[in-house]
Protein backbone atom coordinates (compact mmCIF):
# COMPACT_ATOMS: atom_id res chain seq x y z
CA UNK A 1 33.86 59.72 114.60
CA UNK A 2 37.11 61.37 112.95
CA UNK A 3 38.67 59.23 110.46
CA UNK A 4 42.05 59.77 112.61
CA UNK A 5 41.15 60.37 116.56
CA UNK A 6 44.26 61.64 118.37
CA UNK A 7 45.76 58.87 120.47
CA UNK A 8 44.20 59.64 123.50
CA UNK A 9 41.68 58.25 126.11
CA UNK A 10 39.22 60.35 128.41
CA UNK A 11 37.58 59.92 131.75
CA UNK A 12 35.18 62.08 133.12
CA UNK A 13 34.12 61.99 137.00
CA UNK A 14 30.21 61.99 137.44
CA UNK A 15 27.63 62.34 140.27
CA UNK A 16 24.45 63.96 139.55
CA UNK A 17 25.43 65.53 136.35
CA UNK A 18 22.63 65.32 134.43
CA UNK A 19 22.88 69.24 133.47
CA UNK A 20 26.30 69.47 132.83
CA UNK A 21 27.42 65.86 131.37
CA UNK A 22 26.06 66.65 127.70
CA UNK A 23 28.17 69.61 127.08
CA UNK A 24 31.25 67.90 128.59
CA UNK A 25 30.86 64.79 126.24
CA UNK A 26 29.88 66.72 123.09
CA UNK A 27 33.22 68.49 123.72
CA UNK A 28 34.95 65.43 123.57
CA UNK A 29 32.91 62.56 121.71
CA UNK A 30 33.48 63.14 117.46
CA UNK A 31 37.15 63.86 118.58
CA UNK A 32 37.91 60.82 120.64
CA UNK A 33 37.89 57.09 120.00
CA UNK A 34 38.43 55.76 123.92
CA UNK A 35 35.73 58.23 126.33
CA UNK A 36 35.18 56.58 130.39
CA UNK A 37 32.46 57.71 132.58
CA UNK A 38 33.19 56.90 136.27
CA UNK A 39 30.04 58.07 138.06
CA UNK A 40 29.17 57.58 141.81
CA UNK A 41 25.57 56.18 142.17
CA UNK A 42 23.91 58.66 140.01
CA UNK A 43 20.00 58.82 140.86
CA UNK A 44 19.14 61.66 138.11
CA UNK A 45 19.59 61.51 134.25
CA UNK A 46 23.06 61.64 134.23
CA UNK A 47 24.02 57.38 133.44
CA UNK A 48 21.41 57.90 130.85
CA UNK A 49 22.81 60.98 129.33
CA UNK A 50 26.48 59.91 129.03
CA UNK A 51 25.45 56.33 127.29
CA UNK A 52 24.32 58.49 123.98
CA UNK A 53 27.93 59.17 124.05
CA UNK A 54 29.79 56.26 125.46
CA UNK A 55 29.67 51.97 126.28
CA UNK A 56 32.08 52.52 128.88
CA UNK A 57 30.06 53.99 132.01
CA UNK A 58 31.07 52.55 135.21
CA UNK A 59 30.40 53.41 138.83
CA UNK A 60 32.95 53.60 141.74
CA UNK A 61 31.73 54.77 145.42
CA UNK A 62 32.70 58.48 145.93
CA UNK A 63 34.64 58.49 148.77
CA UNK A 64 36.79 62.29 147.61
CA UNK A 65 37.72 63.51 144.05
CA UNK A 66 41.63 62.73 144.53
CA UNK A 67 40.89 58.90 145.47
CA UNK A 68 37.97 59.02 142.86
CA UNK A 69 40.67 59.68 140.38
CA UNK A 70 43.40 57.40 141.74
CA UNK A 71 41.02 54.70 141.46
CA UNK A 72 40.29 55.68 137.87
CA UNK A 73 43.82 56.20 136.81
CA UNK A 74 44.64 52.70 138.19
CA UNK A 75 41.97 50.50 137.31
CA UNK A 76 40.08 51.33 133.72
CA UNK A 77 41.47 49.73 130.81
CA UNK A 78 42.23 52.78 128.78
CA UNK A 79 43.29 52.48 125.33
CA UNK A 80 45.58 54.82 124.67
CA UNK A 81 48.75 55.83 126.73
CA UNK A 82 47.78 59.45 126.99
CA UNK A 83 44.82 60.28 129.47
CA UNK A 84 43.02 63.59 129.53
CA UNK A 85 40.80 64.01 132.72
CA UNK A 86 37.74 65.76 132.79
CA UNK A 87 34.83 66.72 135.54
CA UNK A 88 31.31 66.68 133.82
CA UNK A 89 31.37 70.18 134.05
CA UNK A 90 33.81 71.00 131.60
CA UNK A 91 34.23 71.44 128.36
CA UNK A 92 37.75 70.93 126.17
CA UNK A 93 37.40 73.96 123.77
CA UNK A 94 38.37 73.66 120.04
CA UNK A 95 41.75 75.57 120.22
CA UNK A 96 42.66 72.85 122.78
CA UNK A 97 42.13 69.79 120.68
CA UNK A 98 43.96 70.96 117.89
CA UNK A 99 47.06 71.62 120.51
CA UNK A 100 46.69 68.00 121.86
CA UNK A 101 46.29 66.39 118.24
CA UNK A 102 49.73 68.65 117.18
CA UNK A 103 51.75 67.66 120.47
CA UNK A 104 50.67 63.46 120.40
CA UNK A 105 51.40 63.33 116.13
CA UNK A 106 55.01 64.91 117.25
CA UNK A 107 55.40 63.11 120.81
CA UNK A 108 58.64 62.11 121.09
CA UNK A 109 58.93 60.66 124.35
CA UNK A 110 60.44 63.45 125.80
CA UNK A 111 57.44 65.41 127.45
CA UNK A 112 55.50 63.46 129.95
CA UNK A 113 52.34 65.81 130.67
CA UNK A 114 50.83 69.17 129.81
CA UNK A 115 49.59 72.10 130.95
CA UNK A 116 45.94 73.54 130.06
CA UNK A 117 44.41 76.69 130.03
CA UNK A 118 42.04 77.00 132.75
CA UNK A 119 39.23 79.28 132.24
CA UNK A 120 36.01 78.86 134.85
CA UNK A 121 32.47 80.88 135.26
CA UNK A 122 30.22 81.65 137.57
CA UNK A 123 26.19 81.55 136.65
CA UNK A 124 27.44 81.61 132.77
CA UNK A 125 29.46 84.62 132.56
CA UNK A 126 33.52 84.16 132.94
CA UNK A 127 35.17 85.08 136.08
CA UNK A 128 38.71 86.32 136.74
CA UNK A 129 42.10 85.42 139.18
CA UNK A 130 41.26 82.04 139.41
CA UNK A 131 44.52 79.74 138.69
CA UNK A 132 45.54 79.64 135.46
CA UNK A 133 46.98 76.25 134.70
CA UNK A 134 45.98 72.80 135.16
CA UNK A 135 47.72 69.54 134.73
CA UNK A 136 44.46 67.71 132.95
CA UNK A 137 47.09 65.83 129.98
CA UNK A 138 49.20 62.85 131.05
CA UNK A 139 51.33 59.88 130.03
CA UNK A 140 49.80 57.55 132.35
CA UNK A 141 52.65 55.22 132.95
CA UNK A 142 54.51 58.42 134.52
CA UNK A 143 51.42 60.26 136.27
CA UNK A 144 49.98 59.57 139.60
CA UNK A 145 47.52 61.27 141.66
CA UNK A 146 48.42 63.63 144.48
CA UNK A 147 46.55 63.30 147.23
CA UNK A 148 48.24 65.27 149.66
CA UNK A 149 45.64 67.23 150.05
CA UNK A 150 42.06 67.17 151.07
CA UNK A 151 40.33 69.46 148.99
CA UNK A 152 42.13 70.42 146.08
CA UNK A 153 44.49 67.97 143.94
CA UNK A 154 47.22 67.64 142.18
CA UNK A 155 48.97 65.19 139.30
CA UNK A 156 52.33 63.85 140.29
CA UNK A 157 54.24 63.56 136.40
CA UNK A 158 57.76 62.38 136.44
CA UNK A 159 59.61 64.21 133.28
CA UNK A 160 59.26 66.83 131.33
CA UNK A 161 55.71 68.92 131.80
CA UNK A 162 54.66 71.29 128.61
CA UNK A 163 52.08 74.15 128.60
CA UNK A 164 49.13 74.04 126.21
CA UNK A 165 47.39 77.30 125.45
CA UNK A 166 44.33 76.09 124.80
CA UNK A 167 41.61 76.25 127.42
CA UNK A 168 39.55 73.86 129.36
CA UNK A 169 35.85 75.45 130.25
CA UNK A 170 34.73 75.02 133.69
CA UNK A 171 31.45 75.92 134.11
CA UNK A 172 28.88 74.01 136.44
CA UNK A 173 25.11 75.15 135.60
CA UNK A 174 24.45 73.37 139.09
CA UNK A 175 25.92 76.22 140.12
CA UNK A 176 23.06 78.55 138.93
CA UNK A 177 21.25 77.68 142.17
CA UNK A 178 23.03 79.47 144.59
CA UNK A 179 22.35 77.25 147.07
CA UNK A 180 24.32 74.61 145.71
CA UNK A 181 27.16 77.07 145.41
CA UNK A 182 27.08 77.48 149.07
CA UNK A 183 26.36 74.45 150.40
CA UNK A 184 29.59 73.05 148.45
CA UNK A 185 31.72 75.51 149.70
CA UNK A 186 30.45 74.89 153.33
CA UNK A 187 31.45 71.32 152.66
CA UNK A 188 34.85 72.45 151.00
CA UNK A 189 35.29 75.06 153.89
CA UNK A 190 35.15 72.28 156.54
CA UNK A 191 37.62 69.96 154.66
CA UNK A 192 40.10 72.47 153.59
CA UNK A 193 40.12 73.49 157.46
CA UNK A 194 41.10 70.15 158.64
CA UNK A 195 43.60 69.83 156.07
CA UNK A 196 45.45 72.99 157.44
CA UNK A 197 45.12 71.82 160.98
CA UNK A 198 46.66 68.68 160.25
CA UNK A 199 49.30 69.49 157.95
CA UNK A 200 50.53 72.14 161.36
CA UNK A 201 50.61 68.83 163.09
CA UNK A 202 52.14 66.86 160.73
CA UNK A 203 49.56 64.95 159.10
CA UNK A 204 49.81 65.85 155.97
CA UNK A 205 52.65 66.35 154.06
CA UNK A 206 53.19 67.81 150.35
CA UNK A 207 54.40 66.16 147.92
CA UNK A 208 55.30 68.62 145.42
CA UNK A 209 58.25 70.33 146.38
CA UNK A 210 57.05 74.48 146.86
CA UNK A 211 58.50 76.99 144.51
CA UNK A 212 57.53 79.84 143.75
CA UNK A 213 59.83 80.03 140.22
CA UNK A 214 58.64 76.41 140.00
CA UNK A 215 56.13 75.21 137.41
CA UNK A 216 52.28 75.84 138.19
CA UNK A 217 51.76 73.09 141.53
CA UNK A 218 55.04 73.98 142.79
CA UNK A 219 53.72 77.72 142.88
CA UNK A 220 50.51 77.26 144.09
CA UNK A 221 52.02 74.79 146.88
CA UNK A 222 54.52 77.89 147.50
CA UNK A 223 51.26 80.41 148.05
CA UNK A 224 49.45 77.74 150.06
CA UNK A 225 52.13 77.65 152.73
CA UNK A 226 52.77 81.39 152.38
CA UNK A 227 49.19 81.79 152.82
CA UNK A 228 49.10 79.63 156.05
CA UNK A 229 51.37 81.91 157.86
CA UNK A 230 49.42 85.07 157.46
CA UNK A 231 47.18 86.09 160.38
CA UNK A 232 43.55 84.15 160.57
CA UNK A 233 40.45 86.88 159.72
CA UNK A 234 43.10 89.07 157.74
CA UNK A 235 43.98 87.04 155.19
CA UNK A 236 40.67 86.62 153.50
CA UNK A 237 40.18 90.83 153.12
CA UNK A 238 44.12 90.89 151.81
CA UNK A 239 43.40 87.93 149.18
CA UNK A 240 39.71 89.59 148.28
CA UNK A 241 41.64 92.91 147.51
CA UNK A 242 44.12 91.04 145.20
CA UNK A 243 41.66 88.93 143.41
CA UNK A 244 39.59 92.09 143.19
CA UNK A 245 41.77 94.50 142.12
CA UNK A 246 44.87 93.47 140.06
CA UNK A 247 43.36 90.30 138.19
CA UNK A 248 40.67 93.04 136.61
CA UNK A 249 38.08 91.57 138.06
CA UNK A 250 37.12 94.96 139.34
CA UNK A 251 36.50 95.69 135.77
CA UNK A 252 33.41 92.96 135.18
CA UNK A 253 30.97 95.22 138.00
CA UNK A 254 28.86 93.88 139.42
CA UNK A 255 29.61 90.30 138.40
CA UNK A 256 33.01 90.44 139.12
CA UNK A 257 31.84 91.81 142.53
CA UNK A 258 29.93 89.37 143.71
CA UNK A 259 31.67 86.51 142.47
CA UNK A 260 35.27 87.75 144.55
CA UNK A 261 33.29 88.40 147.70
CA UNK A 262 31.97 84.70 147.34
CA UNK A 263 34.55 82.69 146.70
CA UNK A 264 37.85 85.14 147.76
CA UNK A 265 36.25 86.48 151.05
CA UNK A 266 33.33 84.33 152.35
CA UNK A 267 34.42 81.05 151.60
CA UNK A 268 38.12 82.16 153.15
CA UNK A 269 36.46 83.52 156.37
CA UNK A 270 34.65 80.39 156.68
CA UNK A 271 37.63 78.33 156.70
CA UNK A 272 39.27 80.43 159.40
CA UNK A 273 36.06 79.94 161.54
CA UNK A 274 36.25 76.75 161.14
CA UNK A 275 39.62 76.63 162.28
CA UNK A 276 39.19 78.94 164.95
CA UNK A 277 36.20 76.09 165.69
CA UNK A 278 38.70 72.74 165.88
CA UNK A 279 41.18 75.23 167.50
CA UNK A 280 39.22 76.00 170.46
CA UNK A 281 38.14 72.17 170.55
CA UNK A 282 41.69 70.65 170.50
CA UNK A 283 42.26 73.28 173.59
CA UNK A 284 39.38 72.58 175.29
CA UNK A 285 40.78 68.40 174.85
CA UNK A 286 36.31 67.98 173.02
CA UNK A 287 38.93 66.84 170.03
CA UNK A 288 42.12 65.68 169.00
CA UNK A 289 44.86 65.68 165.50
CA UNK A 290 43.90 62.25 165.70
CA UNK A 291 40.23 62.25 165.37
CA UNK A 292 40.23 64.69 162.61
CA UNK A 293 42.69 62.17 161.00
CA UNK A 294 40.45 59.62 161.15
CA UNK A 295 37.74 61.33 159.76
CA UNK A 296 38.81 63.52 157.54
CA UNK A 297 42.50 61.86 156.08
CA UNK A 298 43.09 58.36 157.03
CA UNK A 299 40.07 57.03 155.46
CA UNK A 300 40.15 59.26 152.63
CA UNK A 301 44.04 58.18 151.58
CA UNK A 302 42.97 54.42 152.47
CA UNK A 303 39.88 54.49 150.18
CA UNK A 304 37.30 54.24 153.27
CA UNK A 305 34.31 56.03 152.89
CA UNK A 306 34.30 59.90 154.65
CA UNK A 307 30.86 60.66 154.97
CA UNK A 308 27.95 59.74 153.54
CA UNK A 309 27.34 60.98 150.19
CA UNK A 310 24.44 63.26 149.51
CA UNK A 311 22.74 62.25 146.86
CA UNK A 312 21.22 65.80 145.43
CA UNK A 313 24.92 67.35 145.68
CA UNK A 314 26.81 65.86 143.15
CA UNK A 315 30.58 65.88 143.29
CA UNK A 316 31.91 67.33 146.28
């Protein structure tokens, strides 16, 4: 350990992480006094793994990563007032920690959370147009998880919010088995259909405000709802084109390729089947708002358990 750690405590969400939770932790461990592990009934290496790096391991049911990390933000006794939050697959880059150790010697009070660089591969090699800021630094006391939404999340942070341009590494080696790849995005594809089903009913509401001149949630919020007016089927070619071809992904070949038709169209045309699919089932009166409520939102947002968790997938 350091001789003076920044004053700072870090959590990182596990489930089956036993090939990506060394690399997160070695990121982290000679640089921070106060490390968490919150796993979710681990059966591989993983619990093993992160106690060469840690005491503090604990499990908590998975029930979906926005509860997952409400649960954490409320309930571990965290020594420090400032949290950084990490998934076991990433990794907090050098550049990074010497921003966070410059910002919390100066913190004045003033600035209540910070933007990070956001930088994420695919099978080891860096990809291109995915967002470009996360909220991942926080004063607790004026942080809260947002979980207004069923796949992706958000931080809530009352005050000020500062930008960090150092990077956080996302890169799952899970993800080298393309299988896994696509059976998580079959799971996301189902969930982030129901979410855009019930927010048109009313379900779901967001709780950032959208804007596109706004900081980096209020923007992507903006694009989300912009993005749920545009036609069904059409959408996912139009967004593949812009990931594509102005975010230079174009420029990577074949990688850059492959990766865009993945995640820009496939995944995208999958969640507009699978619209089109509760769609025709709400018409037909085989389901209701109500019943993807229940199993999809209510018990998410009430901390019941979803669906049972498979064990071999890790986080969802």
């Amino acid at each position: 350990m350091k001789s003076h750690s920044p004053p700072l405590s870090v959590f990182v969400l596990t489930g089956n992480e036993e090939l990506n939770i060394a690399r997160c932790l070695e990121s982290v461990a000679v640089w921070c006094d106060d490390i968490f592990v919150v796993d979710s009934d681990s059966t591989d290496r993983t619990l093993e793994i992160a106690g060469q790096f840690t005491e503090n391991v604990v499990n908590h049911r998975y029930i979906d990563h926005a509860s997952q990390l409400k649960w954490a933000f409320e309930n571990l006794p965290f020594k420090h007032e400032w949290v950084l939050f990490l998934d076991a697959d990433n990794r907090v880059s050098p550049k990074l920690k010497s921003l966070i150790d410059e910002v919390l010697a100066k913190d004045d009070g003033k600035t209540n959370g910070y933007y990070c660089l956001h930088e994420e591969f695919f099978r080891d090699k860096p990809v291109r147009g995915m967002k470009k800021w996360w909220a991942r630094l926080v004063r607790r006391t004026h942080a809260a998880i947002d979980n207004s939404e069923l796949v992706d999340y958000g931080i809530k942070i009352d005050g000020n919010i500062g930008y960090l341009y150092g990077a956080i590494v996302e890169d799952n080696l899970k993800e080298n088995d393309i299988d896994f790849w696509i059976d998580k995005h079959q799971r996301f594809a189902q969930r982030l259909a129901a979410e855009e089903i019930l927010r048109s009913y009313g379900y779901l509401k967001w709780s950032v405000k959208p804007r596109f001149f706004g900081n980096s949630d209020q923007r992507r919020v903006w694009l989300k709802n912009f993005w749920g007016y545009l036609p069904l089927f059409v959408r996912p070619f139009l967004y593949w084109l812009w990931r594509y071809i102005p975010t230079g992904a174009i420029l990577q070949g074949r990688h850059g390729l492959t990766f865009t038709v993945l995640q820009a169209l496939w995944y995208r045309l999958i969640c507009d089947l699978k619209i089109q699919e509760f769609r025709w089932k709400i018409q037909k009166g085989e389901l209701t708002p109500e019943m993807l409520w229940e199993e999809f939102g209510s018990k998410s947002q009430s901390g019941e358990i979803v669906s049972s968790r498979d064990a071999s997938a890790g986080k969802f």
